[in-house]
N, C-alpha and C. Protein backbone atom coordinates (compact mmCIF):
# COMPACT_ATOMS: atom_id res chain seq x y z
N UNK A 1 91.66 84.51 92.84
CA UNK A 1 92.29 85.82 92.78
C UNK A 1 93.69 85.71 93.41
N UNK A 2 94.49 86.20 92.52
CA UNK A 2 95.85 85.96 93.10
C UNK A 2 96.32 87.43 94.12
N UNK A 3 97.73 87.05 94.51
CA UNK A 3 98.13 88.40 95.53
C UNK A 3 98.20 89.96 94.08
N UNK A 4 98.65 89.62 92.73
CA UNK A 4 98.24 90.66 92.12
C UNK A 4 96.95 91.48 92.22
N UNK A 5 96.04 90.58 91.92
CA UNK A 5 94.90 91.80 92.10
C UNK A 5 94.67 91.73 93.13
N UNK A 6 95.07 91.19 94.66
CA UNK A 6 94.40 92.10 95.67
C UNK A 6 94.88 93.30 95.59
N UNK A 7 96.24 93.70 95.08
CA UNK A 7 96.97 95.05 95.71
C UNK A 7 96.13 95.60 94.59
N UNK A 8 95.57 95.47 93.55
CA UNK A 8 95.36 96.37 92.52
C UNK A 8 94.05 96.59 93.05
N UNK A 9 93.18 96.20 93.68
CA UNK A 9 91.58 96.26 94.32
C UNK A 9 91.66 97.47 95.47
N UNK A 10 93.49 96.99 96.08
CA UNK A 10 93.50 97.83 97.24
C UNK A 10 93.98 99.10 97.23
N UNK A 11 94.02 99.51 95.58
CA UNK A 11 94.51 100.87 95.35
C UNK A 11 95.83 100.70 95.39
N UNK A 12 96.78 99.81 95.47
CA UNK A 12 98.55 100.00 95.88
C UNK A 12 98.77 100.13 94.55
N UNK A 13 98.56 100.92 93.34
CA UNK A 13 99.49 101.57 92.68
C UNK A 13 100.25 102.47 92.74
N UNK A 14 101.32 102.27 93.35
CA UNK A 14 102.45 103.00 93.36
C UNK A 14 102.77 104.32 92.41
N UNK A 15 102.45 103.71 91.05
CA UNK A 15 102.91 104.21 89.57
C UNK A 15 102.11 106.01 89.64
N UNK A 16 100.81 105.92 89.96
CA UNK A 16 100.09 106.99 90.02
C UNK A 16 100.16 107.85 90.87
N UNK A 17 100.74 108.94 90.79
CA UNK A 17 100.73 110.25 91.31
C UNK A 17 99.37 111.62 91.08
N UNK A 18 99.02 111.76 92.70
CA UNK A 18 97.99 112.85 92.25
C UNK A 18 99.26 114.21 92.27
N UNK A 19 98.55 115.19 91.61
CA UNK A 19 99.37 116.66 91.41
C UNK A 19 98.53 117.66 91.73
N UNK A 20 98.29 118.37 92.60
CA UNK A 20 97.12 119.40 93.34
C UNK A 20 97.92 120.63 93.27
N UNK A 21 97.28 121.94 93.79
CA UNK A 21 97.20 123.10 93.08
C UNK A 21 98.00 123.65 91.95
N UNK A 22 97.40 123.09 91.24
CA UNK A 22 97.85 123.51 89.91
C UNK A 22 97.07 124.76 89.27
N UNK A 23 97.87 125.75 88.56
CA UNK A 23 97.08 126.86 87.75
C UNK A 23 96.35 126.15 87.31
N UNK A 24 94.89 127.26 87.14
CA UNK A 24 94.05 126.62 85.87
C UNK A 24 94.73 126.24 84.60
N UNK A 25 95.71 127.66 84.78
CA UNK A 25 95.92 127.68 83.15
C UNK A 25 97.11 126.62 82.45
N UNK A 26 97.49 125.44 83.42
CA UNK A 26 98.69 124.16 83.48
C UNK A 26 98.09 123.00 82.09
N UNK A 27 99.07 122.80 81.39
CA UNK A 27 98.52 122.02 80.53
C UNK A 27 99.08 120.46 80.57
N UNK A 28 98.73 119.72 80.06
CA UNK A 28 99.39 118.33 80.19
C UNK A 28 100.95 118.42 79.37
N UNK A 29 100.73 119.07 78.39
CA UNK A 29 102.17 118.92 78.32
C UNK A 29 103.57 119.62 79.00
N UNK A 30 102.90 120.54 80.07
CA UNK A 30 103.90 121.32 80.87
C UNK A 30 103.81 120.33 82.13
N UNK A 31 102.58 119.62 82.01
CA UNK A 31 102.92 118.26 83.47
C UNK A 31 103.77 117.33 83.19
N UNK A 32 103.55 116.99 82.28
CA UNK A 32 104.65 116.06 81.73
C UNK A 32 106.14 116.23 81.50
N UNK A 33 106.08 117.40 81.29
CA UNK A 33 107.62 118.10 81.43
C UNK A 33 108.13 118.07 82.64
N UNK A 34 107.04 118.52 83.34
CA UNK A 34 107.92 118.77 84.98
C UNK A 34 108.41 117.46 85.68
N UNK A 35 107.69 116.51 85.17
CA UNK A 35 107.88 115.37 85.66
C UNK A 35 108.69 113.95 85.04
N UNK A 36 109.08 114.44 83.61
CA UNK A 36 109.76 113.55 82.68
C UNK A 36 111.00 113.24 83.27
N UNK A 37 111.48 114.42 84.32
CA UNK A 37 112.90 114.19 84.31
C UNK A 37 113.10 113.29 85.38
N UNK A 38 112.45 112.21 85.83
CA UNK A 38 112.00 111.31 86.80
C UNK A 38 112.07 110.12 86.40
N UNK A 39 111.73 110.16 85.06
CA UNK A 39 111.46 108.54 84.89
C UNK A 39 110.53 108.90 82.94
N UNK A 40 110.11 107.74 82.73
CA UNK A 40 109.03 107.66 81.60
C UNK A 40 107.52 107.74 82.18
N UNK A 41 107.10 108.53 81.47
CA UNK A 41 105.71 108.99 82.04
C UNK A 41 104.82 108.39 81.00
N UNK A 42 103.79 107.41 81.34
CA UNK A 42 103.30 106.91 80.65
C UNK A 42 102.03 107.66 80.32
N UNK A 43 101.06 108.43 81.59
CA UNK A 43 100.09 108.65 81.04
C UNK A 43 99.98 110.40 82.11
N UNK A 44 99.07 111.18 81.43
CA UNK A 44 99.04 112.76 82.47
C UNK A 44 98.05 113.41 81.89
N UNK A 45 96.94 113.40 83.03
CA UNK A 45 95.86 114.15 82.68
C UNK A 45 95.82 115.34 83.85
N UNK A 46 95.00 116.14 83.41
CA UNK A 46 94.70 117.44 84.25
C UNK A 46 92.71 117.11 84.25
N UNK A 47 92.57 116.92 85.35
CA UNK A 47 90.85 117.16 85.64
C UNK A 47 90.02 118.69 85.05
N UNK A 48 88.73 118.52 84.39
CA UNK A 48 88.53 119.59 83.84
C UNK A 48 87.12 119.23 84.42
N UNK A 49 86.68 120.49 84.67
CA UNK A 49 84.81 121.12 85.10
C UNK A 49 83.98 120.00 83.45
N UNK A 50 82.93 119.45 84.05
CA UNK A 50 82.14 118.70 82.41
C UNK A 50 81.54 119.63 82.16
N UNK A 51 80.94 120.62 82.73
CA UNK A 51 80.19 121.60 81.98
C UNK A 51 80.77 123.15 81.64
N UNK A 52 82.11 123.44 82.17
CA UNK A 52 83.14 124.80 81.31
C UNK A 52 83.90 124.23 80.48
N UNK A 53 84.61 123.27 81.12
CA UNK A 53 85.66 122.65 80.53
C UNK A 53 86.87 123.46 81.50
N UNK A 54 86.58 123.52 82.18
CA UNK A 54 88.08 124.86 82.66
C UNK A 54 88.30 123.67 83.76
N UNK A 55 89.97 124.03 84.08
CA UNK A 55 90.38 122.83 85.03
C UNK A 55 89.87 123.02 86.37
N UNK A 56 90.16 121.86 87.05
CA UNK A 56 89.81 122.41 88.55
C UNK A 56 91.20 121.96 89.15
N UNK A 57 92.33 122.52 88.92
CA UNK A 57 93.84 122.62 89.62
C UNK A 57 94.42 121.73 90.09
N UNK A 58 93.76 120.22 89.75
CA UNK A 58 94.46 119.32 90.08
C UNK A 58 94.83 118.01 88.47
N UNK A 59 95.61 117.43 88.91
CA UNK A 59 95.76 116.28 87.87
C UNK A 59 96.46 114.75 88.30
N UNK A 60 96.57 113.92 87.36
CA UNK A 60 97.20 112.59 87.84
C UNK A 60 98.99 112.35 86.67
N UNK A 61 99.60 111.73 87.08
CA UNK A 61 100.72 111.45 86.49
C UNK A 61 101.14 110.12 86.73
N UNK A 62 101.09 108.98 85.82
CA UNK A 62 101.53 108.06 85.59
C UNK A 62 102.60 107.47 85.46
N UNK A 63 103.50 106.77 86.20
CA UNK A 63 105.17 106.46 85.31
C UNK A 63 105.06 105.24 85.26
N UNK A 64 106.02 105.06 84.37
CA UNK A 64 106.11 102.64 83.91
C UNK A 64 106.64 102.63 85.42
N UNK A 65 107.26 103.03 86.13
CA UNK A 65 107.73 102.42 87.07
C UNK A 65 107.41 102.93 88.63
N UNK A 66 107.20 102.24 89.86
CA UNK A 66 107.05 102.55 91.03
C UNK A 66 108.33 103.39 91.69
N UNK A 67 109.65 103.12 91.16
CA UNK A 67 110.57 103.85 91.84
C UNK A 67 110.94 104.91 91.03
N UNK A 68 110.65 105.20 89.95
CA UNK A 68 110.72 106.62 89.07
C UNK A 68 109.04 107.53 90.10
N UNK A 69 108.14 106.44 90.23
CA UNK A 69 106.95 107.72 91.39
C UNK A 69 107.58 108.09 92.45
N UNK A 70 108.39 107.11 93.00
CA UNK A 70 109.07 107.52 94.14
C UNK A 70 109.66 108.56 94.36
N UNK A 71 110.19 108.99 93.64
CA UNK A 71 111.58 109.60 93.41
C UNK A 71 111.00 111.19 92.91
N UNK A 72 109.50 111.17 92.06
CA UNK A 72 108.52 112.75 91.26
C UNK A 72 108.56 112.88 92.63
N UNK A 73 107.79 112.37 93.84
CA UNK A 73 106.76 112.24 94.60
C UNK A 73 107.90 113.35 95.30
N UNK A 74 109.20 112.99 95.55
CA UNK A 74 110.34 113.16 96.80
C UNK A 74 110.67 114.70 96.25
N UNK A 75 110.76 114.87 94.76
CA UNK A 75 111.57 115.81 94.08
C UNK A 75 110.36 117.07 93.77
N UNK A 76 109.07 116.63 93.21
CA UNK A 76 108.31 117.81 93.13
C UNK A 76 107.40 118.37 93.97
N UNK A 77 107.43 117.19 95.33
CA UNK A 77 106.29 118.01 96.13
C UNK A 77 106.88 119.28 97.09
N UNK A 78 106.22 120.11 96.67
CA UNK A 78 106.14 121.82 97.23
C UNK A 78 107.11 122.47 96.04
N UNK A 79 107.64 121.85 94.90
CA UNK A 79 108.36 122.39 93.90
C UNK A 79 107.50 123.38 92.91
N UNK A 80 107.62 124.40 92.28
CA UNK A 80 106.84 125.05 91.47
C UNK A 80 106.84 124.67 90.11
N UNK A 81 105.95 124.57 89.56
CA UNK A 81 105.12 123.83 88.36
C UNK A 81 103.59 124.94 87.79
N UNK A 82 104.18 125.65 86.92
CA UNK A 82 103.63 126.88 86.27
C UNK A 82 103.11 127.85 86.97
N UNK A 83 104.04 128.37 88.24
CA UNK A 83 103.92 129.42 88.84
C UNK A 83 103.37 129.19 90.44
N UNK A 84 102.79 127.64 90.30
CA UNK A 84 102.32 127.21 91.91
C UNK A 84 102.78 126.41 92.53
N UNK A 85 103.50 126.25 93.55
CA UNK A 85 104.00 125.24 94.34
C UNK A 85 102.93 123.77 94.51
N UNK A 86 103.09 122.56 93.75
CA UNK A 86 102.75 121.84 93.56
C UNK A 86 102.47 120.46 95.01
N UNK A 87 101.56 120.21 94.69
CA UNK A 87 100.94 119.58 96.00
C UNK A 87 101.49 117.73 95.36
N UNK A 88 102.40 116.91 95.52
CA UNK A 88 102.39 115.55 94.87
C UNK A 88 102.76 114.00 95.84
N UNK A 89 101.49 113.49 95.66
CA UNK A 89 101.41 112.30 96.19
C UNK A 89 100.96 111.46 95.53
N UNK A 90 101.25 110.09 96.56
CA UNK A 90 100.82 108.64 95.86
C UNK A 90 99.27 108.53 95.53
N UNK A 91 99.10 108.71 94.45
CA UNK A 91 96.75 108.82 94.14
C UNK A 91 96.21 107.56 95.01
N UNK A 92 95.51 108.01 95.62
CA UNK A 92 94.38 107.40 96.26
C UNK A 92 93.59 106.91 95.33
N UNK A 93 92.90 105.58 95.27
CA UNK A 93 92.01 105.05 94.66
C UNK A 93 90.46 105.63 94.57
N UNK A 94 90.26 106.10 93.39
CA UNK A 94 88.61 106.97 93.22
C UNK A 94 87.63 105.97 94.23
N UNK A 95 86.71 106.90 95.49
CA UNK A 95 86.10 106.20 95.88
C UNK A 95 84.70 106.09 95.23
N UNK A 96 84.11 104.93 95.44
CA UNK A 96 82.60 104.63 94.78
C UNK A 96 81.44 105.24 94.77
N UNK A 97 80.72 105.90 94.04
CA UNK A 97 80.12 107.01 94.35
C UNK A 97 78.37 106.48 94.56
């Protein structure tokens, strides 16, 4: 195992941004907006309930690059993003359940 995948084992993706209180009613393509002007956003989901389907106010945001996260992370956290001041940090790695 090289020094690549330790950092990738150890969660150090940079690239991934969590995005917390978000309206229910926030869609991926208004996340992606808020955050395009940062960099290229590769990937943006919003977490949804498995059995309503209705969100639960948070989501993740992806960019090709670590210093375009840098830079969402600096510019949108406490910024408003469909009416709620947006919660944005570096994502923590899902722990094992």
């Amino acid at each position: 195992m090289d020094d690549k995948d330790n950092k990738a084992q150890a969660g150090d993706n940079q690239n991934k941004l969590y995005v917390g209180n978000l309206s229910y009613n926030t869609t991926v393509d208004i996340l992606k907006d808020a955050f395009s002007k940062f960099g290229d956003v590769v990937d943006a989901v919003i977490i949804t309930d498995k059995m309503s389907g209705r969100s639960k106010g948070f989501g993740f945001v992806e960019f090709a690059k670590a210093d375009d996260a840098k830079k969402a992370v600096e510019g949108m956290n406490g910024k408003e993003i469909d009416g709620r001041a947006a919660v944005v940090n570096v994502a923590r790695p899902q722990r094992p359940r």
